[in-house]
N, C-alpha and C. Protein backbone atom coordinates (compact mmCIF):
# COMPACT_ATOMS: atom_id res chain seq x y z
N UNK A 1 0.81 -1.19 0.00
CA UNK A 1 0.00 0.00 0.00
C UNK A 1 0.86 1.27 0.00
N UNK A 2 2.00 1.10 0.66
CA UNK A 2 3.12 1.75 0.67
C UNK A 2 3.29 2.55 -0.63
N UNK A 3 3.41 1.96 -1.57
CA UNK A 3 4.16 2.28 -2.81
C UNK A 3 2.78 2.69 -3.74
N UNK A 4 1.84 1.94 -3.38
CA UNK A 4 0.86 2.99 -4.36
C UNK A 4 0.41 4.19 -3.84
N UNK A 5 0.92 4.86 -2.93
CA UNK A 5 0.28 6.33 -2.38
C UNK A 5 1.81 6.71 -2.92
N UNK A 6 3.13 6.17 -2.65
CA UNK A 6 3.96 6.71 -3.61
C UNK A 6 4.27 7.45 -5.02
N UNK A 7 3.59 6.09 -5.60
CA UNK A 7 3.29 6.51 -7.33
C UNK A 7 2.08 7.58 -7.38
N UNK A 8 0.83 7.70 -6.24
CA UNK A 8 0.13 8.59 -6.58
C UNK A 8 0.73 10.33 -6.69
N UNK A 9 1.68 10.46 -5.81
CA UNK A 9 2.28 11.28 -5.55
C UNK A 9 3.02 11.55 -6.64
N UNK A 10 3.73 10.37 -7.28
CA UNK A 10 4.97 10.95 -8.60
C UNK A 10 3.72 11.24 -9.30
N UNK A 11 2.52 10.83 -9.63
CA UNK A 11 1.80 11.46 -10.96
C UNK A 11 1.06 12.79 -10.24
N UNK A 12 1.15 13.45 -9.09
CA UNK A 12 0.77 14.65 -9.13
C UNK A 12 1.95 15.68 -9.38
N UNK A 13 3.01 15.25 -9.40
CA UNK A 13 4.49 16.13 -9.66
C UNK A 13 4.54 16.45 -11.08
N UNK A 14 5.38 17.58 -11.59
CA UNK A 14 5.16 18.10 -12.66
C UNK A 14 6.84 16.87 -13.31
N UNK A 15 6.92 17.02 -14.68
CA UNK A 15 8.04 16.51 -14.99
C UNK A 15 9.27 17.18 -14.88
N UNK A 16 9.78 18.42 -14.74
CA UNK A 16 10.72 19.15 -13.58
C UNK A 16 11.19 18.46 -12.17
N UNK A 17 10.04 18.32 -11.54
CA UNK A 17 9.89 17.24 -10.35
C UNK A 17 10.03 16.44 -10.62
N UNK A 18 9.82 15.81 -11.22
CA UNK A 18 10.18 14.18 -11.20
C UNK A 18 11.99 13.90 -11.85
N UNK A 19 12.32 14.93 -12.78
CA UNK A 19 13.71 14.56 -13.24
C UNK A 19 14.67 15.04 -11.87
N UNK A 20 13.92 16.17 -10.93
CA UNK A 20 14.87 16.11 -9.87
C UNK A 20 14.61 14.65 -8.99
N UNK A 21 13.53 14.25 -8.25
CA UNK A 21 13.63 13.09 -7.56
C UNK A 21 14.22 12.03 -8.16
N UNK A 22 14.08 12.08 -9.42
CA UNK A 22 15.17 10.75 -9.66
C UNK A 22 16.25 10.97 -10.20
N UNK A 23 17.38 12.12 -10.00
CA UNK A 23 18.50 12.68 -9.45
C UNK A 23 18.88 12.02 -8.29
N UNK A 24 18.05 12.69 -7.41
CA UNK A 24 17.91 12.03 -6.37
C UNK A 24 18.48 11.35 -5.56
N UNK A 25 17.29 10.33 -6.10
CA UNK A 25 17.31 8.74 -6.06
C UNK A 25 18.55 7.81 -5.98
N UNK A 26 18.91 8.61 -7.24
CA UNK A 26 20.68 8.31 -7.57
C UNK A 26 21.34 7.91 -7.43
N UNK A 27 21.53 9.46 -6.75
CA UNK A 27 22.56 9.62 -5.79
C UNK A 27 22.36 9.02 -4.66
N UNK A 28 21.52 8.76 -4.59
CA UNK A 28 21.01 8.48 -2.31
C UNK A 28 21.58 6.95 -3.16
N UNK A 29 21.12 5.84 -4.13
CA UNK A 29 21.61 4.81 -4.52
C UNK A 29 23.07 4.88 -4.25
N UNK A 30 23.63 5.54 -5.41
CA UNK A 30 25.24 5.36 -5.10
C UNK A 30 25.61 5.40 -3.67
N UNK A 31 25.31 6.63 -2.76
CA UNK A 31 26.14 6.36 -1.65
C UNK A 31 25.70 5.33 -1.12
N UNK A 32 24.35 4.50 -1.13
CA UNK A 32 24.07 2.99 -0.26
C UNK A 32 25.09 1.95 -0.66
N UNK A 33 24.91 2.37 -1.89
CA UNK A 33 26.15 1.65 -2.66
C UNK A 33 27.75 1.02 -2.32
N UNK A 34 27.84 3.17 -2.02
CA UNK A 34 29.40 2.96 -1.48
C UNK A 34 29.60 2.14 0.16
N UNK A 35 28.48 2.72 0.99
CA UNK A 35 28.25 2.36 2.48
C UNK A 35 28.47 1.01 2.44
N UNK A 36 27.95 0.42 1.18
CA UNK A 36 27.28 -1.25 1.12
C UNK A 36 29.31 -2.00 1.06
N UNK A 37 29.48 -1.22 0.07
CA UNK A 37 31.56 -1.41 -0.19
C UNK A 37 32.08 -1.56 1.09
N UNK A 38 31.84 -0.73 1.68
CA UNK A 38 32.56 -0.18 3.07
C UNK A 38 32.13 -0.87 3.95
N UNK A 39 31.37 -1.66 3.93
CA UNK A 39 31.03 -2.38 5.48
C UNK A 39 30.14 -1.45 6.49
N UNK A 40 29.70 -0.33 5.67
CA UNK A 40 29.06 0.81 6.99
C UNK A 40 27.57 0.81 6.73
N UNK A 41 26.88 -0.13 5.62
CA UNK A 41 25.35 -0.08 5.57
C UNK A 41 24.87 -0.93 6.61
N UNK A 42 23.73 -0.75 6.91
CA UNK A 42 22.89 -1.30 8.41
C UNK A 42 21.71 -2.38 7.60
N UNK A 43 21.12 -1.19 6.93
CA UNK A 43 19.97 -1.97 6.62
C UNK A 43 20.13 -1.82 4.71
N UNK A 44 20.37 -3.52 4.56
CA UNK A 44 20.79 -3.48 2.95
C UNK A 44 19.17 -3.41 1.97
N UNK A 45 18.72 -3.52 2.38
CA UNK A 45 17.12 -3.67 1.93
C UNK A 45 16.75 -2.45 1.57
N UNK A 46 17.51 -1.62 2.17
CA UNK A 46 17.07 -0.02 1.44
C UNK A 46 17.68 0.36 0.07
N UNK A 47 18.44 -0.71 -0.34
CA UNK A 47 19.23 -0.35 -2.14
C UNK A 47 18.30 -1.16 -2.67
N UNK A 48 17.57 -2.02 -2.33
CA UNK A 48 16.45 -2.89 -3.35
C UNK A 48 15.25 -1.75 -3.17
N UNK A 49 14.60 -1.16 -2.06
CA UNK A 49 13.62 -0.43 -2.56
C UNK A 49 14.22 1.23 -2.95
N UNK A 50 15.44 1.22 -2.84
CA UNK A 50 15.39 3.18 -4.03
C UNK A 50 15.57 2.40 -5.43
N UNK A 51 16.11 1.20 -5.54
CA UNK A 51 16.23 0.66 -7.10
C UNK A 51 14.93 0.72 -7.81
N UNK A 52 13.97 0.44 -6.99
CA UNK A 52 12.56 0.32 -7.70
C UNK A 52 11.95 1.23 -7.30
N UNK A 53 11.93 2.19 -6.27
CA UNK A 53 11.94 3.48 -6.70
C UNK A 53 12.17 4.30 -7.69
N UNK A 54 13.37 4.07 -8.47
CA UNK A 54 13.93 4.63 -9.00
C UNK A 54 13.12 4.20 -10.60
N UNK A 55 12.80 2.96 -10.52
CA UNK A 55 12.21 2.18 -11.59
C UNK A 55 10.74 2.84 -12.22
N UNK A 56 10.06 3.20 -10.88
CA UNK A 56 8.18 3.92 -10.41
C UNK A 56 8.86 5.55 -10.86
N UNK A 57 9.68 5.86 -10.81
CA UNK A 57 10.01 7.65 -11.19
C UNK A 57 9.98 7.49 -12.86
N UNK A 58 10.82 6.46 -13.17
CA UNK A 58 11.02 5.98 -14.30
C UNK A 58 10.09 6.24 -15.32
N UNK A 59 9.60 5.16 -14.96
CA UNK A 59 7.58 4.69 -15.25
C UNK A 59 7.24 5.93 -15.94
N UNK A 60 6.69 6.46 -14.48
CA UNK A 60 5.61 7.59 -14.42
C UNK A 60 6.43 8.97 -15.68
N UNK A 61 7.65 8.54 -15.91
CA UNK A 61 8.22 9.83 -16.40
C UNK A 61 7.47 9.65 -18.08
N UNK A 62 7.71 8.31 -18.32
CA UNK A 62 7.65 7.05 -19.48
C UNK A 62 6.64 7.52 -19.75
N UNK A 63 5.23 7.14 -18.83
CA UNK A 63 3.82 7.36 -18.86
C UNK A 63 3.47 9.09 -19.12
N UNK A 64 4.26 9.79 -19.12
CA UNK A 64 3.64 11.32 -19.16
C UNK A 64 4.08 11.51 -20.42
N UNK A 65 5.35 10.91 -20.49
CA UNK A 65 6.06 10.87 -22.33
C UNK A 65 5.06 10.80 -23.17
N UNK A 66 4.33 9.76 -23.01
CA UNK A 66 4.01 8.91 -24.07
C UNK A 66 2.06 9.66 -24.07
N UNK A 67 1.79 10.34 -22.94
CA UNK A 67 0.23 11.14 -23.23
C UNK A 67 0.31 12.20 -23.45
């Protein structure tokens, strides 16, 4: 339920908004990334959901493209 009040949210954002959040996204990825290298991430489960985060910014960017 989580993630569909998410996506409701990316389709009220303009596409400005949305190319910054998945900037973002990114970046917050890479550094889990680097943390994940380093031995300093806690909770690894948070690079599987900004990945598909990142996937739903994607989407919705896809979906405004294309109407």
């Amino acid at each position: 339920m989580k993630s569909k009040k998410y996506v409701e949210n990316l389709n009220n954002k303009s596409a400005a908004e949305l190319q910054e959040e998945l900037v973002a996204a990114k970046k917050e990825l890479f550094n889990l990334r680097f943390q994940n290298a380093t031995n300093q991430l806690d909770n690894t489960g948070r690079i599987k959901e900004v990945r598909k985060n990142i996937a739903r910014i994607q989407t919705v960017i896809t979906e405004k493209a294309n109407a």
